[in-house]
Protein backbone atom coordinates (compact mmCIF):
# COMPACT_ATOMS: atom_id res chain seq x y z
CA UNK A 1 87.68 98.19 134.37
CA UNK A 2 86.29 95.40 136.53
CA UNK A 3 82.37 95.99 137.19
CA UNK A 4 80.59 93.92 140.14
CA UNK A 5 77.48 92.07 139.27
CA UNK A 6 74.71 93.43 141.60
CA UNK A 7 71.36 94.63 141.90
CA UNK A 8 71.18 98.50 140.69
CA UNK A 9 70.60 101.03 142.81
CA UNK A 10 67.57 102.85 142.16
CA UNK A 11 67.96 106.59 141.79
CA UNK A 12 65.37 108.89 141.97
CA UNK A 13 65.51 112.34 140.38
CA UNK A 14 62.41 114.98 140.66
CA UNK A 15 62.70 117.79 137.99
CA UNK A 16 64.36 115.47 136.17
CA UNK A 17 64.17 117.23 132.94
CA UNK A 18 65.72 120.90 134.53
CA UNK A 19 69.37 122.30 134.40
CA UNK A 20 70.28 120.76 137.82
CA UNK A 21 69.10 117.13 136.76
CA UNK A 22 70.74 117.33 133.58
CA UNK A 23 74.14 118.35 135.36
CA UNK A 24 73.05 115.70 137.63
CA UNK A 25 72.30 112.43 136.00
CA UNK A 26 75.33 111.93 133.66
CA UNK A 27 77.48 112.45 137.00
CA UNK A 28 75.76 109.29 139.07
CA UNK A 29 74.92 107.52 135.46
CA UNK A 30 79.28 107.69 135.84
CA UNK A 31 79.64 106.34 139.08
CA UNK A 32 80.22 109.25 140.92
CA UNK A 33 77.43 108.88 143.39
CA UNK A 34 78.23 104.99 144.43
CA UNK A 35 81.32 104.37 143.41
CA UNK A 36 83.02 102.35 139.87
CA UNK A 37 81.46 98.83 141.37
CA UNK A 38 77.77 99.73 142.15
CA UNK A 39 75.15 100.03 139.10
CA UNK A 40 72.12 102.13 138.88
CA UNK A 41 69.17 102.73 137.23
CA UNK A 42 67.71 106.55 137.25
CA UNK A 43 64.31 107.10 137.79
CA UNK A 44 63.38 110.54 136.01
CA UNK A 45 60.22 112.52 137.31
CA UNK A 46 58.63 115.81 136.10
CA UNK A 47 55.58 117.86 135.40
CA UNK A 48 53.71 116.54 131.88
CA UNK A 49 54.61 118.91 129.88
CA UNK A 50 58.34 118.19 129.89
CA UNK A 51 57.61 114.55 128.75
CA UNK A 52 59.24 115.02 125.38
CA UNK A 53 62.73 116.53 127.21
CA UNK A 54 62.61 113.62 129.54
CA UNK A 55 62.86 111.71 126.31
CA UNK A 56 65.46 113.41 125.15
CA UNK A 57 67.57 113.45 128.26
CA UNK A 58 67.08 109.34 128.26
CA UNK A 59 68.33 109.51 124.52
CA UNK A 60 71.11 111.37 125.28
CA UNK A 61 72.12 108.88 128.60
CA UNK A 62 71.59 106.08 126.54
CA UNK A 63 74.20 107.57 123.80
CA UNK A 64 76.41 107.87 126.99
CA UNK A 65 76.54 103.76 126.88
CA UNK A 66 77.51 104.04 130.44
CA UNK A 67 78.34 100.46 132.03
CA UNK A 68 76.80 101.13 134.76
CA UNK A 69 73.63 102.74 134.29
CA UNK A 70 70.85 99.46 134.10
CA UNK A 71 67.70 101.28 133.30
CA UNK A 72 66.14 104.68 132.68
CA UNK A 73 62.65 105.35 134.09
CA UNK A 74 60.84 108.75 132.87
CA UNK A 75 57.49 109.42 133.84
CA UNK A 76 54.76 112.45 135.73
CA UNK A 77 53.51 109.88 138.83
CA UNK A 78 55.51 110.38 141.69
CA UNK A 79 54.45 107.01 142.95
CA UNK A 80 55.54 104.88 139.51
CA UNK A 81 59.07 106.94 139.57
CA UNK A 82 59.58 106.20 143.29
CA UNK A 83 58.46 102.98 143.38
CA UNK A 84 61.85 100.97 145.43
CA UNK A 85 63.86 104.02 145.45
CA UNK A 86 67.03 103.91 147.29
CA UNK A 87 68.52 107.30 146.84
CA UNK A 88 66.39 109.96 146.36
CA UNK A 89 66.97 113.91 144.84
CA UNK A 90 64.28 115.98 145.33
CA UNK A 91 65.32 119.06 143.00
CA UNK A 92 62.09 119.72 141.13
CA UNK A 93 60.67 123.27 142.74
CA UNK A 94 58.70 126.18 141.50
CA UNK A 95 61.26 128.86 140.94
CA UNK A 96 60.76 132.29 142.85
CA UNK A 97 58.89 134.73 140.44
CA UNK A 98 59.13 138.62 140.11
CA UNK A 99 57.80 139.88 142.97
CA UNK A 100 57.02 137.06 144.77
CA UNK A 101 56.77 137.12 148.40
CA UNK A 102 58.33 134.18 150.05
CA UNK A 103 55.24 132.82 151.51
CA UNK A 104 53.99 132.95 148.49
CA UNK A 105 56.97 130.53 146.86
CA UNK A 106 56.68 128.22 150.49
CA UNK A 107 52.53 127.94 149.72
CA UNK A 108 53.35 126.97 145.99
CA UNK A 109 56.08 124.60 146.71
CA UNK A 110 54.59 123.06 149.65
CA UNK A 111 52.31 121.30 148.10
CA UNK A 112 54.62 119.86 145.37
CA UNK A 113 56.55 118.19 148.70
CA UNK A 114 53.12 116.79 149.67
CA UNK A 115 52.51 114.92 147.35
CA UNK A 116 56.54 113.72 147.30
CA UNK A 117 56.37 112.92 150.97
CA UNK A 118 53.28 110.80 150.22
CA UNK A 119 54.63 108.80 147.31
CA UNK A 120 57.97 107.99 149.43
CA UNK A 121 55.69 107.07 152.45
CA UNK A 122 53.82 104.42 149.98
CA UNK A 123 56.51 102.97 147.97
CA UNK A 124 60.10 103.92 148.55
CA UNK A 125 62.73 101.26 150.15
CA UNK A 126 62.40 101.62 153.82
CA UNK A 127 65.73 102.37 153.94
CA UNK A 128 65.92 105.43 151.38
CA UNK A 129 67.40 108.39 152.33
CA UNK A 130 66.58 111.41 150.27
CA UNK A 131 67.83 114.76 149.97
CA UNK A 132 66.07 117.55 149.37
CA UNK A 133 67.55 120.30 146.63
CA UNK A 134 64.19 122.33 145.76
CA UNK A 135 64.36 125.76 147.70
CA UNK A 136 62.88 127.02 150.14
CA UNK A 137 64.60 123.05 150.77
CA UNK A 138 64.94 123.23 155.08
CA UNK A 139 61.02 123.70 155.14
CA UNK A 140 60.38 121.50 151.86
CA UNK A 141 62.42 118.88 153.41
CA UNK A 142 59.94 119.32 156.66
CA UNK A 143 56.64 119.48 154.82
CA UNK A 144 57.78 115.83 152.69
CA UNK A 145 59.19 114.19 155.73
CA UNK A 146 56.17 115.03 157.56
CA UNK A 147 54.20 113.10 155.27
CA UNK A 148 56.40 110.29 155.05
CA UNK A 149 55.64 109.02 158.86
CA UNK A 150 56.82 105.16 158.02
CA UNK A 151 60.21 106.65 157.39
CA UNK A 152 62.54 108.34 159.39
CA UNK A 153 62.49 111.87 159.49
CA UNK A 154 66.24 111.27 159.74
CA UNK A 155 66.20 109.94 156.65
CA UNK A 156 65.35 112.99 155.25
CA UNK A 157 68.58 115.83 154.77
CA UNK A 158 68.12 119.70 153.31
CA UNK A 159 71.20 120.69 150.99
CA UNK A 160 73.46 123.35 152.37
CA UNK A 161 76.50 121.48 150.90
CA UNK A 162 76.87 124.25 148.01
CA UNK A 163 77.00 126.80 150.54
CA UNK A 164 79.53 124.80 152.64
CA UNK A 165 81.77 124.20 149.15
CA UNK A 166 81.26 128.26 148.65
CA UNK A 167 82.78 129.06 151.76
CA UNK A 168 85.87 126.45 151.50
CA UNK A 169 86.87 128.16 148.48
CA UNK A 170 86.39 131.42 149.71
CA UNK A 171 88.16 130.61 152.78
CA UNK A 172 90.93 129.08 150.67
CA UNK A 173 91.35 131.56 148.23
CA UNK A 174 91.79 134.55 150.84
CA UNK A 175 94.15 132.43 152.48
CA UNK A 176 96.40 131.40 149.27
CA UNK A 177 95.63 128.08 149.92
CA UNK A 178 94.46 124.51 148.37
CA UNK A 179 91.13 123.57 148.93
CA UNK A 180 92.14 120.38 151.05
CA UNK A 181 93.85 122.39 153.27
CA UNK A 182 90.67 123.96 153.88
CA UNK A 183 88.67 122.09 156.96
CA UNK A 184 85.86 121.72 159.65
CA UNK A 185 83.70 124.87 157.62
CA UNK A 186 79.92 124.64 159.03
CA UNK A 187 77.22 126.38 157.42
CA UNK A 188 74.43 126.55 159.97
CA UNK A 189 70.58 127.38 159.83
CA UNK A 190 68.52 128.06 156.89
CA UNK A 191 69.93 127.81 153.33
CA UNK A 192 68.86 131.28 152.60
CA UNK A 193 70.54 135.04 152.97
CA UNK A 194 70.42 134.50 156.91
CA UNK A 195 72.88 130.92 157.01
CA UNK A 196 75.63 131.71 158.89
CA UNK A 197 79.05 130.66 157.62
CA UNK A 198 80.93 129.52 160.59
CA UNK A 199 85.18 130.74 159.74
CA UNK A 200 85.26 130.68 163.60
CA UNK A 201 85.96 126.46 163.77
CA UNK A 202 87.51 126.49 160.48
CA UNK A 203 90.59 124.76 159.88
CA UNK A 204 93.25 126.07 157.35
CA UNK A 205 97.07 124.34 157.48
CA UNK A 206 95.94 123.53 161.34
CA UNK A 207 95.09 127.08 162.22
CA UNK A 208 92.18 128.18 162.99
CA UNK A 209 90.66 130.32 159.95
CA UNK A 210 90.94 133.95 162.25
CA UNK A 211 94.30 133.41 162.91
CA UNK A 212 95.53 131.91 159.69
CA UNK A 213 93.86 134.72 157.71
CA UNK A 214 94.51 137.62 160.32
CA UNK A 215 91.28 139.66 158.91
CA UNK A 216 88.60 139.08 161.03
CA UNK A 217 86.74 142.77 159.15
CA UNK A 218 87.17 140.38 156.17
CA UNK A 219 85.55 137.01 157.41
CA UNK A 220 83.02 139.50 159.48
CA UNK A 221 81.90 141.56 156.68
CA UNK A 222 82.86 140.37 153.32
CA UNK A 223 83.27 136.15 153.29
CA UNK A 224 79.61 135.71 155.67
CA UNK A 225 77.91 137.92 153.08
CA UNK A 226 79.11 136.71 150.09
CA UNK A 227 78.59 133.20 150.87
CA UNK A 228 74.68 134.61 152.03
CA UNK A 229 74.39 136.06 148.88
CA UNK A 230 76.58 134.08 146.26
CA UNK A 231 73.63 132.67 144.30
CA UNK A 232 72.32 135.86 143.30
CA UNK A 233 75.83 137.04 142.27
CA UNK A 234 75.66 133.70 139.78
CA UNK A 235 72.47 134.53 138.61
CA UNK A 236 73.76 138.34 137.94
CA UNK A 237 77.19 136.92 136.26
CA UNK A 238 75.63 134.31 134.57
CA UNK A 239 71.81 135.07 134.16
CA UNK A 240 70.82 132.15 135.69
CA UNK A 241 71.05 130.10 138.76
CA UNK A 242 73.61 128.26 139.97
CA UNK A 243 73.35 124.47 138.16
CA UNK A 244 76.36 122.69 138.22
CA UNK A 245 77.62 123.55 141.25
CA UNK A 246 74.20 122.59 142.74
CA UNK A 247 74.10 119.34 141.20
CA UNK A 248 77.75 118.92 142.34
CA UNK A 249 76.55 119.56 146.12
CA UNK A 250 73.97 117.21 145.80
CA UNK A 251 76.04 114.23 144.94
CA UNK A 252 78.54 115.80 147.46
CA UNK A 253 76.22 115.88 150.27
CA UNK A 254 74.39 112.30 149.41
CA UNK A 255 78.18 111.00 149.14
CA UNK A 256 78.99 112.45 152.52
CA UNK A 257 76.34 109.76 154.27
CA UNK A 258 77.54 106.64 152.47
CA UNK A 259 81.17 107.69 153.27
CA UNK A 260 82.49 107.48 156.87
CA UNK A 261 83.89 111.28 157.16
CA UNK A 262 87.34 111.62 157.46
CA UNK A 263 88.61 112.24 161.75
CA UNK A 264 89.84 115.42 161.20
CA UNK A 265 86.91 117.01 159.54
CA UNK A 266 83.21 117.53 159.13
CA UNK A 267 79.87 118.52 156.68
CA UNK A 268 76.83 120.69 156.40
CA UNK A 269 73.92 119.33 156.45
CA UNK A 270 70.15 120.37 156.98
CA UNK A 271 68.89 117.62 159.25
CA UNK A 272 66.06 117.05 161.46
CA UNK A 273 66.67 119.12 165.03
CA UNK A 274 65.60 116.93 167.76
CA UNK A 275 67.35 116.47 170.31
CA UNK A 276 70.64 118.46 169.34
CA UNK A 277 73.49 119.43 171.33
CA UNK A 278 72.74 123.55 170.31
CA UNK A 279 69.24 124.52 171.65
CA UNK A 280 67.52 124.98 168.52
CA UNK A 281 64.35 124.49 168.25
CA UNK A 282 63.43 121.01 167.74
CA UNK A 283 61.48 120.57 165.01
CA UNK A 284 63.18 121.95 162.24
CA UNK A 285 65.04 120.89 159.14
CA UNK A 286 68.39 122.72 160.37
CA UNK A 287 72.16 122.90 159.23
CA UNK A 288 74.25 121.82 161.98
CA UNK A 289 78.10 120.55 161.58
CA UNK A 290 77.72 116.87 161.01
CA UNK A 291 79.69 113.85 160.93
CA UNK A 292 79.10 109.76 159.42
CA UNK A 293 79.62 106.70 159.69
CA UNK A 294 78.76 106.24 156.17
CA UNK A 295 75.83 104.18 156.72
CA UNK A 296 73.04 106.43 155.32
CA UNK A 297 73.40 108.62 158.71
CA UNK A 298 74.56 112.17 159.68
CA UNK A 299 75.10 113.00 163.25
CA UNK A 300 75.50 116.39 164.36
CA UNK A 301 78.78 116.93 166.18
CA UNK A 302 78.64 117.89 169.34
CA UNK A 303 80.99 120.73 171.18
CA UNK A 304 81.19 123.03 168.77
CA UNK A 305 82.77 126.34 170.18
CA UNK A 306 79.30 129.16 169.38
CA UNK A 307 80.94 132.79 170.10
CA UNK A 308 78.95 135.71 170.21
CA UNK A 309 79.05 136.90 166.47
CA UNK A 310 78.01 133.15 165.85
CA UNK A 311 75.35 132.81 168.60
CA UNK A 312 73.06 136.33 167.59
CA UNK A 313 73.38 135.10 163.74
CA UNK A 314 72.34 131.73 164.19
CA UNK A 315 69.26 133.03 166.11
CA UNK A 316 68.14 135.03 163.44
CA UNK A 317 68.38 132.15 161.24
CA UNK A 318 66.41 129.67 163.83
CA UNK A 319 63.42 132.50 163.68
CA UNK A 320 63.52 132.83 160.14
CA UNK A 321 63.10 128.75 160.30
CA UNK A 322 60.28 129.01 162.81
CA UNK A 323 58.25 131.36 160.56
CA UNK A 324 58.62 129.45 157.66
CA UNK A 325 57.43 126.59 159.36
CA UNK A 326 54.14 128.59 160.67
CA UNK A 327 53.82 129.80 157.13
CA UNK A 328 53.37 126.17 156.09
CA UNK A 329 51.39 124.81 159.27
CA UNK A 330 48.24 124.27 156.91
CA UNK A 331 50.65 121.86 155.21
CA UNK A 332 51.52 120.00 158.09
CA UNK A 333 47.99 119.08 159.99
């Protein structure tokens, strides 16, 4: 294989030394996230204490001898590790605890994205475009983009992709379908239990998803709650939380904006709410169907049919956004 010579892309990873990462890195180290022609170098960042499985990660990537990969960067200062970054995975996030109230997890995250938002404002390329993993990730993805004001705030994105890939096989597997038969699926709103899985503008085989399925108590009361709820099922099936699949999203999702998206079909995507076609409130982080021209953007399509069952669930979601966002207002003075 034939490998340009070019300047790598630099690659920033937060949480670089947790289960997502490590599904992650080896995946983009590949060429999966720029293609067989582009190199990289991955710039690792995490709390202190995981110095030593930073080290080992790098170890293990450098065993890889990937042809690609041009440099490994480890290191506990957000601005050293983001210092020209291109691409940007914010994954690193203080997991929800035992009884832990959700404000509670927004309060203790929050401040990680500070401090994130900061270090991009300072040192990233001015044309970076991160993506934020880390959950509660719509208002994570606010709080850092708020305090990155010399970038865009469109530069910023929230992942909903895994919920998006959920539903497309859930869609497809009901139907007794392939998975590329499977198109146009929105997930829209928060990437929480209240998302709303839109089967209303899906495609399957050219019909839409009510009428190729012809279950509409199904896609009502069985596919929008499972997608809602299909991380905790993981974590009961598996005893912990969805990893590979998550990374997979990510370099899904940060693929979908340097790829013009096919005519026919569309993405999820948490993006920045101004001036959308839908009424929502306009400053949120919200997941809207969205299209690309592959340049680093994602532009919300407009004309999207919004029935009723659609139209009272994405409200709820919207609030549930709003009071997030006044949970964190301290956060975004």
């Amino acid at each position: 294989m034939a490998f340009m010579t070019n300047a790598p892309k630099r690659v920033v990873i937060t949480g670089g030394a947790g289960q997502i990462a490590y599904s992650l890195l080896f995946r983009i180290a590949n060429g999966d996230l720029y293609g067989p022609h582009q190199s990289v170098s991955l710039h690792l960042l995490d709390v202190p204490e995981s110095e030593m499985a930073l080290k080992g990660v790098e170890m293990e990537l450098n065993d890889c001898v990937f042809p690609l990969l041009k440099g490994i960067h480890t290191g506990s200062d957000p601005k050293a590790i983001f210092e020209g970054a291109d691409a940007v995975f914010l994954v690193g996030a203080k997991p929800r605890g035992p009884g832990m109230e959700r404000k509670d997890l927004l309060a203790d995250n929050g401040k990680i994205f500070v401090g994130q938002g900061k270090a991009l404002n300072e040192v990233a390329s001015r044309s970076a475009r991160t993506l934020v993993v880390g959950n509660p990730c719509n208002t994570n993805c606010l709080i850092a983009a708020h305090h990155a004001p010399k970038l865009s705030p469109r530069q910023f994105f929230a992942m909903t992709r895994l919920d998006h890939n959920r539903a497309i096989f859930q869609l497809a597997d009901k139907a007794g379908v392939s998975i590329g038969d499977v198109t146009k699926v929105s997930i829209w709103g928060n990437h929480s239990n209240t998302q709303v899985p839109d089967f209303h503008n899906a495609i399957i085989k050219g019909k839409r998803a009510p009428d190729a399925i012809g279950d509409l108590e199904w896609l009502e009361k069985v596919f929008v709650p499972r997608i809602q709820k299909r991380g905790a099922e993981v974590i009961q099936a598996r005893g912990k939380s969805s990893a590979a699949s998550a990374a997979n999203a990510a370099l899904d999702a940060m693929r979908s904006i340097l790829v013009p998206t096919p005519a026919n079909d569309w993405f999820s995507m948490g993006v920045y709410s101004k001036g959308n076609p839908y009424q929502i409130d306009e400053g949120l982080y919200f997941s809207f169907p969205c299209r690309s021209k592959g340049n680093g953007d994602a532009e919300i399509v407009s004309g999207v049919e919004i029935d009723r069952f659609l139209k009272e669930k994405i409200a709820i979601t919207e609030r549930e956004l709003i009071e997030e966002r006044e949970l964190v207002a301290h956060l975004l003075g």
